[in-house]
Protein backbone atom coordinates (compact mmCIF):
# COMPACT_ATOMS: atom_id res chain seq x y z
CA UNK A 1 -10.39 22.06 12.41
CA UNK A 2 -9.26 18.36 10.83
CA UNK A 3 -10.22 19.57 7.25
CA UNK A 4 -7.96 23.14 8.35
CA UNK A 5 -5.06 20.85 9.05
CA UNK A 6 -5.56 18.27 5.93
CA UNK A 7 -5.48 21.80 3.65
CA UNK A 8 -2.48 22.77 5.32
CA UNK A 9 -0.38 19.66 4.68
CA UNK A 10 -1.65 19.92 1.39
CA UNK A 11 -0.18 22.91 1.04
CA UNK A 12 2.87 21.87 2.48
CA UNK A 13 3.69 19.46 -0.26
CA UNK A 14 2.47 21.93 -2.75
CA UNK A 15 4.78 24.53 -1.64
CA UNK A 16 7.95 21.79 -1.41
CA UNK A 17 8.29 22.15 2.30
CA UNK A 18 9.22 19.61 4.41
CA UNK A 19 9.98 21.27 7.94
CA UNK A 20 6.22 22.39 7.60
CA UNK A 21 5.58 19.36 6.23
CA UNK A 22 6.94 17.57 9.52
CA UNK A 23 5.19 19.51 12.35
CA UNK A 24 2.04 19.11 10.58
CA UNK A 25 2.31 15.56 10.75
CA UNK A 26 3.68 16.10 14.52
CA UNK A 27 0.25 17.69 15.44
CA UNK A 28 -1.74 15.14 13.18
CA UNK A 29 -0.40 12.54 15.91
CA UNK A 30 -0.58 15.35 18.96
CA UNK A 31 -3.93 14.90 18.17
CA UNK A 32 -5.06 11.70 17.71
CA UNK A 33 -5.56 12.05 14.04
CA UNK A 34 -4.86 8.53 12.41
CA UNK A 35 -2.23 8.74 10.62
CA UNK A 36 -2.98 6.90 7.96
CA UNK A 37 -5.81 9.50 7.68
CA UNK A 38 -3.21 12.11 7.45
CA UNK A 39 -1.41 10.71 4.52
CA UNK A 40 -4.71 9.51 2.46
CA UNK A 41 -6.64 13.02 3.20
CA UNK A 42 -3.86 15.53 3.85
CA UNK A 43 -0.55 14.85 2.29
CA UNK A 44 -1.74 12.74 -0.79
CA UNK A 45 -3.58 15.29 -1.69
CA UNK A 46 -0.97 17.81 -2.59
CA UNK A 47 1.33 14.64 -4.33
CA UNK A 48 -1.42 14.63 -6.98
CA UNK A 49 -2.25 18.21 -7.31
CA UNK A 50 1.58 18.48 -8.16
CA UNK A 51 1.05 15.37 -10.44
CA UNK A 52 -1.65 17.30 -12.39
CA UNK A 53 0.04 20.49 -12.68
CA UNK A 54 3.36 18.79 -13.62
CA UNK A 55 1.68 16.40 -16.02
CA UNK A 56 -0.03 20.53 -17.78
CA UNK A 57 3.68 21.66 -17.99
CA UNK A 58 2.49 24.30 -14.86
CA UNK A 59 5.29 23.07 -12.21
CA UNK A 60 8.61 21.54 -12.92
CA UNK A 61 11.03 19.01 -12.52
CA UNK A 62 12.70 20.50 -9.14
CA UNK A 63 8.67 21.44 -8.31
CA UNK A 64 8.37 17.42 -8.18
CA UNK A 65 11.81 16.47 -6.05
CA UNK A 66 10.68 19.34 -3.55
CA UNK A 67 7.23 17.55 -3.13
CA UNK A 68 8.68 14.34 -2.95
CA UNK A 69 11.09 15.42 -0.04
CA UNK A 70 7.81 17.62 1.86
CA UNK A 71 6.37 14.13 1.55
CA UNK A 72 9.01 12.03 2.75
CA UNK A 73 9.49 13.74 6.20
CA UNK A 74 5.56 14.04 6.74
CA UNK A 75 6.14 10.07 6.15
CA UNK A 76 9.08 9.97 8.37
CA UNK A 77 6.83 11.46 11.40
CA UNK A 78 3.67 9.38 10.64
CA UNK A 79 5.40 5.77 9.79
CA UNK A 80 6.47 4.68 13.58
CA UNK A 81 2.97 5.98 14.38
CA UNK A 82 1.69 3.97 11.87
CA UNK A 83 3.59 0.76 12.99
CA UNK A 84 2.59 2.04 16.57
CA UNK A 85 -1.07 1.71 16.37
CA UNK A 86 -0.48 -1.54 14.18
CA UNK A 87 -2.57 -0.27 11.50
CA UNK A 88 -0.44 -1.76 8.62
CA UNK A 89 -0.17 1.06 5.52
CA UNK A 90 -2.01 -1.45 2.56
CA UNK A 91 1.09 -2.14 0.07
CA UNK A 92 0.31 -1.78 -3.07
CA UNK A 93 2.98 -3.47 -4.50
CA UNK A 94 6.92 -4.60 -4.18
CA UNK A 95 9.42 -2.77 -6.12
CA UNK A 96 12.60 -3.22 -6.90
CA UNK A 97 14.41 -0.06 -8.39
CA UNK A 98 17.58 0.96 -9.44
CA UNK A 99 20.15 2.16 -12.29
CA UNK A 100 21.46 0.02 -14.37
CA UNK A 101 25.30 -1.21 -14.08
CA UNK A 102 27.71 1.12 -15.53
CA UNK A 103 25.01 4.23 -15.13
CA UNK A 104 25.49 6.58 -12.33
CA UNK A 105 22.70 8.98 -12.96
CA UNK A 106 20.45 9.47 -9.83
CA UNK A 107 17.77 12.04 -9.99
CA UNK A 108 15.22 10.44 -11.85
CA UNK A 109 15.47 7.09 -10.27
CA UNK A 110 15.27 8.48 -7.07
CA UNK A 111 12.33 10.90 -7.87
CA UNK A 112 10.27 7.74 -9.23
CA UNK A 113 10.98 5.63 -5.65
CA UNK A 114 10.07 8.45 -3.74
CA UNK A 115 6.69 8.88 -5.67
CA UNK A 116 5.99 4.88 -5.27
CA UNK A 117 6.55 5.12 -1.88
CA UNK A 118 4.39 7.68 -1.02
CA UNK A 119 2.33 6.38 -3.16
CA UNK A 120 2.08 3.01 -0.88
CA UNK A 121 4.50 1.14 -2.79
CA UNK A 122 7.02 -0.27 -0.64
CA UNK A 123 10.41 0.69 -2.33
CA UNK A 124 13.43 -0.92 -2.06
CA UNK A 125 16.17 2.17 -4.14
CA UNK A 126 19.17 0.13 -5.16
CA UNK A 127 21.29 3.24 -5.70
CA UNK A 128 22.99 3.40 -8.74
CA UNK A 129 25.48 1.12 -10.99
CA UNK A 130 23.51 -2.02 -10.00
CA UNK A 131 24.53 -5.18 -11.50
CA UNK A 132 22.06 -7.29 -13.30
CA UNK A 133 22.50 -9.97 -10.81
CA UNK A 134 21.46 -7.52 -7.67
CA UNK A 135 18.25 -6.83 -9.62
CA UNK A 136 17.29 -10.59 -9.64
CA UNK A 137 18.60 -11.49 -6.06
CA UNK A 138 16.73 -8.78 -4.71
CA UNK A 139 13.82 -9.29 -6.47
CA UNK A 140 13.90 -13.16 -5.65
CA UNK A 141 14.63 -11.95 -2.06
CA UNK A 142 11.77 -9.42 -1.46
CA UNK A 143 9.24 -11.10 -4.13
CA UNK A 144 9.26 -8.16 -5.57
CA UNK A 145 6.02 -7.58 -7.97
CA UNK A 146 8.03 -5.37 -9.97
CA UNK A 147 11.52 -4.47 -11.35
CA UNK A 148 12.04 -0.57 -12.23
CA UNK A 149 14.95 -0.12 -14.02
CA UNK A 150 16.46 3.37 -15.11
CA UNK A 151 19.21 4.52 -18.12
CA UNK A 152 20.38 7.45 -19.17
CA UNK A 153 22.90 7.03 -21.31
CA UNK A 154 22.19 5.15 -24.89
CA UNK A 155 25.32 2.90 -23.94
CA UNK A 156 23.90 1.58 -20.59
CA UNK A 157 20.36 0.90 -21.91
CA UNK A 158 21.07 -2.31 -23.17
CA UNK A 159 21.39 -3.46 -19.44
CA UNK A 160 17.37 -3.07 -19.07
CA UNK A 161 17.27 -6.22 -21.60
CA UNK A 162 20.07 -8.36 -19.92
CA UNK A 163 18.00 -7.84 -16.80
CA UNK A 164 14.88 -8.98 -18.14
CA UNK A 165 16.63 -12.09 -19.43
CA UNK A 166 18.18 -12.63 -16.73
CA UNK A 167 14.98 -12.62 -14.45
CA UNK A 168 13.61 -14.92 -17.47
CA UNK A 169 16.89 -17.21 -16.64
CA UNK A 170 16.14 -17.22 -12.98
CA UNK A 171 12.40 -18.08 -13.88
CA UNK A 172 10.75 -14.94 -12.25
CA UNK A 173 9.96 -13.47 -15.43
CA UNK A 174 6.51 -14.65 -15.25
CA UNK A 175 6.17 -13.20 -11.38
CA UNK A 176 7.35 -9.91 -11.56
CA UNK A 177 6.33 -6.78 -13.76
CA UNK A 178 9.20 -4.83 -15.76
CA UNK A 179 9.04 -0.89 -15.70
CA UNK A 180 12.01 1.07 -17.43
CA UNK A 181 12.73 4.55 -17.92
CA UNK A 182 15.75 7.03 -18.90
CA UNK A 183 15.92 9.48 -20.80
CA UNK A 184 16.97 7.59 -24.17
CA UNK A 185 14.28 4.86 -23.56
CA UNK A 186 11.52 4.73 -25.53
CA UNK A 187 8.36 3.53 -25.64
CA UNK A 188 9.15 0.89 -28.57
CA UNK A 189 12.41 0.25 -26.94
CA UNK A 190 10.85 -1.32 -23.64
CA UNK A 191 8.30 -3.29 -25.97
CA UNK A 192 11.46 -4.81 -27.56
CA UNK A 193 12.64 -5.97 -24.70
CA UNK A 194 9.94 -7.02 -23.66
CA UNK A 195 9.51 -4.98 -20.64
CA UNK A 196 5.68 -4.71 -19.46
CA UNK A 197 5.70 -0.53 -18.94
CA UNK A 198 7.43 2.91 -19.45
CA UNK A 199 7.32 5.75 -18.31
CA UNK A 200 8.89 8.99 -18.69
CA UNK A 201 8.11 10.58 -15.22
CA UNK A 202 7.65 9.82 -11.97
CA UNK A 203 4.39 10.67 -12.06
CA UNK A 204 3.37 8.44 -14.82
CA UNK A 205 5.64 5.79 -13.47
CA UNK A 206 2.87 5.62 -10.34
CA UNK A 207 0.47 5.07 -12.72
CA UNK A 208 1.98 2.47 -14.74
CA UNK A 209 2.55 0.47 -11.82
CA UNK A 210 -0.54 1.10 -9.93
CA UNK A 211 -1.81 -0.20 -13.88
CA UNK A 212 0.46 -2.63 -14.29
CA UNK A 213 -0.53 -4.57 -10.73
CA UNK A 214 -4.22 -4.20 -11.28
CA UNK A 215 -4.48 -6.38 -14.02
């Protein structure tokens, strides 16, 4: 019966649905199904079947923001449960995300924090526009373990590297991992300013900084 329900919520985030998505979860805690169990063997399952068939070029871009909304309402309905029972989530990591000042794009950066988060990253989203000095207060605030920073304009980009030197100024540099992203950002571009990963997808950006905190 468990494994029926685990294939359903699966399915759920496969098929982008989050009202299914949500009363699964519901009768995961109706009954007695931890719900940590729920996210690691039902729901998490479907984030990285999406993952693989996004990463093959078999789903898309709106494929991925449906999954990530199926996944944050089956989260929604688990979390207090969660906090409930006392059985803390394990973090993975701190991040600190946003786009960068002057940059109003959305999609993208939101897509990646969702991922993290159900990922077991806890997230703390920004928004968009975010000065370089938010990025370091916040990060100093939360010790984050790292900074994701998103672009997508060739005129904004430049902010990535006044953050990183400004989290060098502040003398967190050495504490806290830099991931950027964007659609003009590059590979070489993040190694010249000496940001520690990139990623062009939300789906590799989980693996970066799953990566990126392992070492």
């Amino acid at each position: 019966m468990t494994d029926e329900l685990f294939r359903a919520m699966a399915r759920s985030i496969i098929d982008g649905d989050p009202d299914a998505a949500a009363d699964l979860a519901k009768k995961a805690v109706e009954a007695g199904i931890d719900p940590l169990e729920a996210i690691n063997k039902g729901f998490v399952p479907g984030v990285d079947y999406v993952g693989e068939q996004y990463g093959k070029g078999e789903m898309f871009l709106p494929d991925l923001v449906l999954a990530g909304e199926a996944m944050k309402a089956a989260v929604a309905v688990l979390e207090p449960e969660i906090v409930r029972q006392g059985s803390q989530r394990q973090t993975l990591g701190v991040v600190v995300i946003g786009t960068v000042e002057g940059d109003i794009h959305d999609i993208g950066k939101t897509l990646v924090a969702t991922m993290l988060s159900v990922s077991g990253f806890r997230v703390y989203d920004l928004g968009v526009d975010v000065p370089v000095a938010t990025f370091v207060e916040k990060a100093r605030e939360v010790s984050a373990d790292i900074v994701g920073m998103s672009a997508l304009l060739t005129t904004t980009m430049v902010r990535q590297r006044d953050v990183v030197e400004a989290l060098e100024d502040a003398g967190l540099r050495s504490q806290v991992k830099v991931m950027v992203g964007g659609a003009p950002v590059t590979r070489a571009w993040a190694q010249e300013i000496g940001a520690d990963g990139y990623s062009e997808d939300a789906i590799g950006a989980v693996a970066v900084a799953k990566q990126l905190l392992a070492k």
